[in-house]
N, C-alpha and C. Protein backbone atom coordinates (compact mmCIF):
# COMPACT_ATOMS: atom_id res chain seq x y z
N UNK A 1 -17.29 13.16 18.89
CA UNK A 1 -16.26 13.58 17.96
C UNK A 1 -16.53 13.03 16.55
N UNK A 2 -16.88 11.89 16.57
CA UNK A 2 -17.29 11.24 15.46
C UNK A 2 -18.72 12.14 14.31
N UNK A 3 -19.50 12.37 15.18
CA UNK A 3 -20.56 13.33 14.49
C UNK A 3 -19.33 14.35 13.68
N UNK A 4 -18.90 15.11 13.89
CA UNK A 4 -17.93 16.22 12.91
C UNK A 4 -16.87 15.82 11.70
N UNK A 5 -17.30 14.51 11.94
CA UNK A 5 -16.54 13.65 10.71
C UNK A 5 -17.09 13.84 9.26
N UNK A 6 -16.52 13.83 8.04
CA UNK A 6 -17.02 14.04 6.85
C UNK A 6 -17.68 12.55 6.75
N UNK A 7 -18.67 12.61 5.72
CA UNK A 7 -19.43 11.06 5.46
C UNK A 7 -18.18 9.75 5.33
N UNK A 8 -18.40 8.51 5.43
CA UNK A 8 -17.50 7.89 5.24
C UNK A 8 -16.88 7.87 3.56
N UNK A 9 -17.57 8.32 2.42
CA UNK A 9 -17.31 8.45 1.15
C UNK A 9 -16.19 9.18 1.38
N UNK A 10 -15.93 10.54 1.92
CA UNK A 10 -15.27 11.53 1.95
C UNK A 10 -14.26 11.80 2.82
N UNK A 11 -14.02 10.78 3.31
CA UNK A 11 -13.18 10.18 4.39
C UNK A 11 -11.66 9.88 3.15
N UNK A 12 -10.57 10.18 3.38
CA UNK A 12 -9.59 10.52 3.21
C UNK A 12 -8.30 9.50 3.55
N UNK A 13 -8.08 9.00 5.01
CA UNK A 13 -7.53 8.45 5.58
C UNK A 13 -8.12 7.93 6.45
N UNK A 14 -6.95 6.72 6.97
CA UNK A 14 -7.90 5.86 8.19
C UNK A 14 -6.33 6.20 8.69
N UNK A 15 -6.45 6.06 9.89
CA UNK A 15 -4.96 6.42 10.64
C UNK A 15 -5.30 4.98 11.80
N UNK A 16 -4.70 3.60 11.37
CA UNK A 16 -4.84 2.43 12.94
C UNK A 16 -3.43 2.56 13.44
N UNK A 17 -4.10 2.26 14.94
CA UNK A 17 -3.03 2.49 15.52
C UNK A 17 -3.40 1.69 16.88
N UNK A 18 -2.34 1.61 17.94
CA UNK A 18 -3.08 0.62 19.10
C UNK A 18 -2.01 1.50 19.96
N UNK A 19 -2.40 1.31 21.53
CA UNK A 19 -1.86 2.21 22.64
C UNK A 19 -2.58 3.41 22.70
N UNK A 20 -1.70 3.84 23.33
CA UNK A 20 -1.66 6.11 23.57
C UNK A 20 -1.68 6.88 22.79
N UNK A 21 -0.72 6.29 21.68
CA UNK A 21 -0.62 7.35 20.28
C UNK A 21 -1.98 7.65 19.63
N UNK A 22 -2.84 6.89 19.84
CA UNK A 22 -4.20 6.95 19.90
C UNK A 22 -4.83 8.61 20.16
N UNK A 23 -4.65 8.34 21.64
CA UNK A 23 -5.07 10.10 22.20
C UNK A 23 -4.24 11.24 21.75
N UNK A 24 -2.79 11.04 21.49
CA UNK A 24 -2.08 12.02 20.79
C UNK A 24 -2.70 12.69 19.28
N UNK A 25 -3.10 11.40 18.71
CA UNK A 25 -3.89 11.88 17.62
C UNK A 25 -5.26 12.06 17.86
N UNK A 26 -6.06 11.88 18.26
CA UNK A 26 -7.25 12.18 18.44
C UNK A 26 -6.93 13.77 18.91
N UNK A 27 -6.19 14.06 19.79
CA UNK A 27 -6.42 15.62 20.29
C UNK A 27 -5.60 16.38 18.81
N UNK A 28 -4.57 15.84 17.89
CA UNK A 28 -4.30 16.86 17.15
C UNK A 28 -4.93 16.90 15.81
N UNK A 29 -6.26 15.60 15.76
CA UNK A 29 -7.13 15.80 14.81
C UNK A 29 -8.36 16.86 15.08
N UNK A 30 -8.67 17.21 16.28
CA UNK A 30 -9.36 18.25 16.80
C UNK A 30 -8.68 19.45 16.87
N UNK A 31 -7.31 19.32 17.25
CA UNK A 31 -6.67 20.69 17.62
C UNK A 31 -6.82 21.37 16.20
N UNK A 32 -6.55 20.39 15.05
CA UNK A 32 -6.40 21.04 13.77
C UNK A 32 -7.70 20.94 12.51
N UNK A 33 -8.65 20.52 13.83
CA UNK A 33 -10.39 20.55 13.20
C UNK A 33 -10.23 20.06 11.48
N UNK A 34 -9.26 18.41 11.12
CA UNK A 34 -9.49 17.66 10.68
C UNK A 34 -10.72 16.74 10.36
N UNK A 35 -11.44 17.03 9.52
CA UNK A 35 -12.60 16.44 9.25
C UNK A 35 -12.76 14.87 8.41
N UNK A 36 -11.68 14.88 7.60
CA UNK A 36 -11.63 13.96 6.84
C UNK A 36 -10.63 12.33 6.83
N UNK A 37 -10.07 12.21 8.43
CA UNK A 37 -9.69 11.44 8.79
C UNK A 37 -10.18 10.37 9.67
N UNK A 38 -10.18 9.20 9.88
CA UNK A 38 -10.75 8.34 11.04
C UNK A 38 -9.45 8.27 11.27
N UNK A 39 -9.31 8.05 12.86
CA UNK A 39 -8.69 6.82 14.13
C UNK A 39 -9.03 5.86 13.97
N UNK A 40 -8.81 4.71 13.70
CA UNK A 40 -9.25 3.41 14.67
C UNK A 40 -8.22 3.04 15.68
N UNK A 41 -7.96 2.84 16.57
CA UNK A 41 -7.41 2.13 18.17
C UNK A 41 -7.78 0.59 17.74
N UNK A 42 -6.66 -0.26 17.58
CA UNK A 42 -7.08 -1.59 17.04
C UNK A 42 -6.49 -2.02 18.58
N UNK A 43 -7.38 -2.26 18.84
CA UNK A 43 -6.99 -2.96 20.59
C UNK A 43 -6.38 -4.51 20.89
N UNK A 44 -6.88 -5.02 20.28
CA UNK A 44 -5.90 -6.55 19.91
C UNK A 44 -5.26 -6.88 18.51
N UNK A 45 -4.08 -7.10 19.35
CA UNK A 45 -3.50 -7.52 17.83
C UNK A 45 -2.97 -8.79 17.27
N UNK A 46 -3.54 -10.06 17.97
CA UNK A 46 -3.20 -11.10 17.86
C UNK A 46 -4.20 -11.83 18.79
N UNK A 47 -5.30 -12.88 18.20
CA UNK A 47 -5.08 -12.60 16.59
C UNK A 47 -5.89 -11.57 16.41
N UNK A 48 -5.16 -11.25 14.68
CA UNK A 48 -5.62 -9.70 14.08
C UNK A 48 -6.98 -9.86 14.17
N UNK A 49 -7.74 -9.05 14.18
CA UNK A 49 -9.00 -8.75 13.98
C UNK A 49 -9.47 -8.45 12.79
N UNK A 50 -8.65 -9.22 11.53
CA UNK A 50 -9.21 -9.03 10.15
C UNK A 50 -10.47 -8.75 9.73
N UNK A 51 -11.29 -9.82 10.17
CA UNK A 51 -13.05 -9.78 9.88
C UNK A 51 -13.44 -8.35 10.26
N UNK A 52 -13.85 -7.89 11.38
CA UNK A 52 -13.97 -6.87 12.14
C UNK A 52 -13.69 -5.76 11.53
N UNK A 53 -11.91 -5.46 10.83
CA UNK A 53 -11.16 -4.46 10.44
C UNK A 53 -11.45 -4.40 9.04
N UNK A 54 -11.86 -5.38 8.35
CA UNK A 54 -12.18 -5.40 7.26
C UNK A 54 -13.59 -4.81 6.79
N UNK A 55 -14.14 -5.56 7.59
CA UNK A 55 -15.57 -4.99 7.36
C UNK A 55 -15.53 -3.61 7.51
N UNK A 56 -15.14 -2.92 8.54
CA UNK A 56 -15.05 -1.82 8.98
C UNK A 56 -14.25 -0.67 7.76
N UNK A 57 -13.34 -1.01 7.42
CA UNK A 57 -12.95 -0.34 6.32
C UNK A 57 -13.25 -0.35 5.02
N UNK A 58 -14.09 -1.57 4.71
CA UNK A 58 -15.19 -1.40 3.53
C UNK A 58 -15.98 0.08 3.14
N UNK A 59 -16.27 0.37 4.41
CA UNK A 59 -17.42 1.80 4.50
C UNK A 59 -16.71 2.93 4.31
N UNK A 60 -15.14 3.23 3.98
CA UNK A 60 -14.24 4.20 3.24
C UNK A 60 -13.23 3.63 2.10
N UNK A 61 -14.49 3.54 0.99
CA UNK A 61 -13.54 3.24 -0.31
C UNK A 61 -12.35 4.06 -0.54
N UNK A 62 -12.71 5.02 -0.14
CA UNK A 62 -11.66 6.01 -0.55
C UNK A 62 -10.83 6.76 0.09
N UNK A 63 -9.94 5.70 1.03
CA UNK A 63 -9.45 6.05 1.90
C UNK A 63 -8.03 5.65 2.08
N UNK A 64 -7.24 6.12 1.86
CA UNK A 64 -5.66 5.56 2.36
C UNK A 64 -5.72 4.92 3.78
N UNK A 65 -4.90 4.03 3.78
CA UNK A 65 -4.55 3.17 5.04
C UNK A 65 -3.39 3.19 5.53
N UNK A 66 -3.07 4.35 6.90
CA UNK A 66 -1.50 4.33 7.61
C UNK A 66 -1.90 3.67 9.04
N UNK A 67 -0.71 3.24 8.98
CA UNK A 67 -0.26 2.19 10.67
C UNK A 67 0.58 3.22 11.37
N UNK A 68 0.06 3.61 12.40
CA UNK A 68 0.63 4.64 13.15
C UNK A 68 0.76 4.21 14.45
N UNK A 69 2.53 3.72 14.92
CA UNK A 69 2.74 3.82 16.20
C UNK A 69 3.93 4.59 16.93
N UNK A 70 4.08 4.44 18.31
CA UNK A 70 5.32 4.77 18.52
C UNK A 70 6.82 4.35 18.65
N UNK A 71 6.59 3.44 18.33
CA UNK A 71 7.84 2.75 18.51
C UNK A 71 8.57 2.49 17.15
N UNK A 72 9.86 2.54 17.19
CA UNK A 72 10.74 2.69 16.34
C UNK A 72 9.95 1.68 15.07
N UNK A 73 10.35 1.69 13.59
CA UNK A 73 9.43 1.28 12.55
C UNK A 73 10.15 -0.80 13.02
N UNK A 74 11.28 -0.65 13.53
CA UNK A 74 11.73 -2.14 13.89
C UNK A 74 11.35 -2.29 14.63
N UNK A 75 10.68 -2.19 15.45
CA UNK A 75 10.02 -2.75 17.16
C UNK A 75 8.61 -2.06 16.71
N UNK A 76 7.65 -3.09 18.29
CA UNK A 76 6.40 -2.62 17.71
C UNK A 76 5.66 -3.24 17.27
N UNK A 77 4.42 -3.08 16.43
CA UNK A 77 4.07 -4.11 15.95
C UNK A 77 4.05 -3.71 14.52
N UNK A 78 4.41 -3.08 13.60
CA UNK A 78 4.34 -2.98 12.88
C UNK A 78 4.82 -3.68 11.20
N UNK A 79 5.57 -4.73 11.45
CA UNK A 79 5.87 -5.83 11.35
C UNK A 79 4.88 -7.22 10.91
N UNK A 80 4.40 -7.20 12.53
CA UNK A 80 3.39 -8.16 12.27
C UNK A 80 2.25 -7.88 12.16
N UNK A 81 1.47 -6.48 12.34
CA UNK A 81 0.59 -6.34 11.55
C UNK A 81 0.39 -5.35 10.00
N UNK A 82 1.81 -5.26 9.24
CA UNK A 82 1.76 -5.10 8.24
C UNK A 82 0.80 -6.00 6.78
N UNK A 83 1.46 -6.86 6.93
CA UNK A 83 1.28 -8.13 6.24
C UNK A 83 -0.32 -8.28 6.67
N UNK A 84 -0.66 -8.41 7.86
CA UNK A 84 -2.09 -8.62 7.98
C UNK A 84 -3.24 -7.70 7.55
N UNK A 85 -2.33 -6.58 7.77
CA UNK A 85 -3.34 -5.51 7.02
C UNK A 85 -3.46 -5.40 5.37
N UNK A 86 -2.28 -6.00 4.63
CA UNK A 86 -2.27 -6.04 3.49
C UNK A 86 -3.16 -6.79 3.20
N UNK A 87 -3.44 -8.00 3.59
CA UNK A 87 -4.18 -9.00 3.56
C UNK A 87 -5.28 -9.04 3.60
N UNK A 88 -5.96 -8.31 4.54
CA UNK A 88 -6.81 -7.85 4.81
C UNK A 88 -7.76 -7.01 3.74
N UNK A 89 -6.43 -6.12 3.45
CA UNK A 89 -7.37 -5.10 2.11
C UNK A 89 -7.63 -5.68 0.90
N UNK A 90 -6.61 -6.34 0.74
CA UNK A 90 -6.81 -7.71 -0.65
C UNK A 90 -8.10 -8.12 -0.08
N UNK A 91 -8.11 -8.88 0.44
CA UNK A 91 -9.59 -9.55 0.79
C UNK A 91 -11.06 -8.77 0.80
N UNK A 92 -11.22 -7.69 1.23
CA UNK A 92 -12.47 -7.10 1.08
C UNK A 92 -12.26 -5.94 -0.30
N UNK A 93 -11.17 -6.10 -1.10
CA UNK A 93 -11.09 -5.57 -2.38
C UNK A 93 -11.12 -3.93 -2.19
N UNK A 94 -10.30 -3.50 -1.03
CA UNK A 94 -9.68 -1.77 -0.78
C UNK A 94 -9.07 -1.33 -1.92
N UNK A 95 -9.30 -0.09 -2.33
CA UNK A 95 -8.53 0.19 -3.29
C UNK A 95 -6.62 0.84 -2.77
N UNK A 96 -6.89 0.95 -1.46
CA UNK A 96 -5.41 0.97 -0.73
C UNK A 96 -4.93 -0.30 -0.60
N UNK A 97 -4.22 -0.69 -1.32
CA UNK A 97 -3.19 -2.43 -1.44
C UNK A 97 -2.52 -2.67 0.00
N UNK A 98 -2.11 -1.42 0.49
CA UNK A 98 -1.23 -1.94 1.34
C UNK A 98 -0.82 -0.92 2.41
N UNK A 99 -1.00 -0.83 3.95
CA UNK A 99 -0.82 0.46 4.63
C UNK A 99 0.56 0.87 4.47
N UNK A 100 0.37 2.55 4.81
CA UNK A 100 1.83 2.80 4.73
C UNK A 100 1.74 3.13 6.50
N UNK A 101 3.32 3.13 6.67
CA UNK A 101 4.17 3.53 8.07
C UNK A 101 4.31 5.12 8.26
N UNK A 102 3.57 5.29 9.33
CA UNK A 102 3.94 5.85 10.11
C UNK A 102 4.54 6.23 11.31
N UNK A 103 5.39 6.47 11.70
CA UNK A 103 6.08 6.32 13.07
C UNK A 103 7.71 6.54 13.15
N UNK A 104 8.07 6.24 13.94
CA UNK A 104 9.88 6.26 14.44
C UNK A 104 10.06 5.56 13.86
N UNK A 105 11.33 6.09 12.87
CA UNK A 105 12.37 5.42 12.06
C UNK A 105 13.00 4.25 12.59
N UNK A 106 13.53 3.57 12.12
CA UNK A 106 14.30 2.12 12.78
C UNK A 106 15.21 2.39 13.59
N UNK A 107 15.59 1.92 15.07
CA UNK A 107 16.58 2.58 15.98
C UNK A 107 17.56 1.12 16.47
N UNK A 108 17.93 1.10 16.93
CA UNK A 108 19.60 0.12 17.87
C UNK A 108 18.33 0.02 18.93
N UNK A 109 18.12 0.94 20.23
CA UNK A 109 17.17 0.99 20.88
C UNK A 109 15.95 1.79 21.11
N UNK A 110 15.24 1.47 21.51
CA UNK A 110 13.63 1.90 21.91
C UNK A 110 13.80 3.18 22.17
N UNK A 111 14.48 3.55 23.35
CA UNK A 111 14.35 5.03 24.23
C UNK A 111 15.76 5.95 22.96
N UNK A 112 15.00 6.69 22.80
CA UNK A 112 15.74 8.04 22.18
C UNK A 112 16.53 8.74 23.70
N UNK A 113 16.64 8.44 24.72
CA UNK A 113 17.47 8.85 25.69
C UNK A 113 17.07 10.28 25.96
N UNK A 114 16.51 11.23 25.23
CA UNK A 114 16.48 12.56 25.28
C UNK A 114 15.09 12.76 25.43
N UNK A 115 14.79 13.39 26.38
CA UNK A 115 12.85 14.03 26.59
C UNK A 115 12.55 14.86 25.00
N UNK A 116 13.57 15.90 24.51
CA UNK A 116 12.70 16.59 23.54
C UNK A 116 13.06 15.81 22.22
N UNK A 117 14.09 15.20 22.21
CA UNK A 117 13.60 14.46 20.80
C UNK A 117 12.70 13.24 20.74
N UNK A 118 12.57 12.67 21.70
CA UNK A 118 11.41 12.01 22.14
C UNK A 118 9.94 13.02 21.54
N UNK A 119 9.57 13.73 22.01
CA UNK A 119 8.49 14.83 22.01
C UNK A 119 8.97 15.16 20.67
N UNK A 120 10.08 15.79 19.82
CA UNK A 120 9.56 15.89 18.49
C UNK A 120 9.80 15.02 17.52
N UNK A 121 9.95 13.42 17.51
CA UNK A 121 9.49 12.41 17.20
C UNK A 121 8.19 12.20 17.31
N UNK A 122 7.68 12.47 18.13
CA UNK A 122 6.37 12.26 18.47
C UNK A 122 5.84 13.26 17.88
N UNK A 123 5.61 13.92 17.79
CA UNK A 123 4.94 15.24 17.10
C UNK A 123 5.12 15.12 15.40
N UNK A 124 6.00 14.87 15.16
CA UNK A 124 6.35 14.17 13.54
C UNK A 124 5.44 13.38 13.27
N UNK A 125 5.51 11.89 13.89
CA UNK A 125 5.22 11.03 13.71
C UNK A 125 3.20 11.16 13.50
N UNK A 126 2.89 11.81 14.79
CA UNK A 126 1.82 12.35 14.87
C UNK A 126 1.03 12.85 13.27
N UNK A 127 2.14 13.64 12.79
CA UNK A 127 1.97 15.09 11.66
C UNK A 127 2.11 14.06 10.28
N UNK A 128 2.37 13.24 10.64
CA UNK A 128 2.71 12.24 9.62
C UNK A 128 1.63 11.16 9.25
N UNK A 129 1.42 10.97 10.28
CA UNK A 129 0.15 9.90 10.18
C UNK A 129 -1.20 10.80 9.85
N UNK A 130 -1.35 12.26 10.15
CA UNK A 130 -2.70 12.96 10.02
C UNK A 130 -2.57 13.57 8.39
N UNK A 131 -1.48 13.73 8.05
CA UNK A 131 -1.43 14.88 6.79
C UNK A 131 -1.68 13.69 6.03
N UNK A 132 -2.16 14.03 4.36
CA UNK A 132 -2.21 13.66 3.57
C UNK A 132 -0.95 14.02 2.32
């Protein structure tokens, strides 16, 4: 999948994210033969994998940085690896300062109680993290 990717210059967005939401986007960056986005799946998140993530995002100067998960923007990790990612980009001198959020709005609880607003949360959230 990676071969059909634009060069890393031309790379657009980085979309991190950790879990499943992972494969949700991976299939609707293909479904919609998106060329100019990376995934990364940051698989541990404590501790952050700054060095690693940093280096790694060096090789798309020109790239916006969204945190894409599923869980409401208050739960999650998005929180605690906000700040680290900011940090992060300061440090290897990104011209993105600071990721933006993607995901479920802030909720009371986790479960949306309902299968389809569940599913078009998810599909948002998805559409959100891929568009520019």
């Amino acid at each position: 999948d990676m071969k059909d990717l634009a060069k890393p210059k031309n790379i657009k967005r980085i979309v991190l994210c950790s879990g499943k939401v992972y494969y949700d986007l991976l299939a609707e960056r293909r479904e919609r033969k998106i060329k100019d986005v990376m995934i990364i799946r940051v698989e541990q998140l404590y501790p952050f994998p700054k060095n690693a993530l940093g280096q790694e995002l060096t090789r798309y100067p020109n790239a916006d940085i969204v945190w894409c998960q599923e869980e409401p923007r208050n739960m999650g990790a998005w929180f605690m690896v906000s700040e680290e990612i900011e940090d992060m980009l300061i440090a290897v001198g990104h011209k993105a300062k600071r990721p933006v959020y993607a995901g479920r709005p802030a909720a009371a609880s986790p479960a949306t109680g309902l299968l389809k607003r569940h599913q078009e949360q998810q599909a948002k959230l998805v559409d959100e993290a891929l568009s520019i």
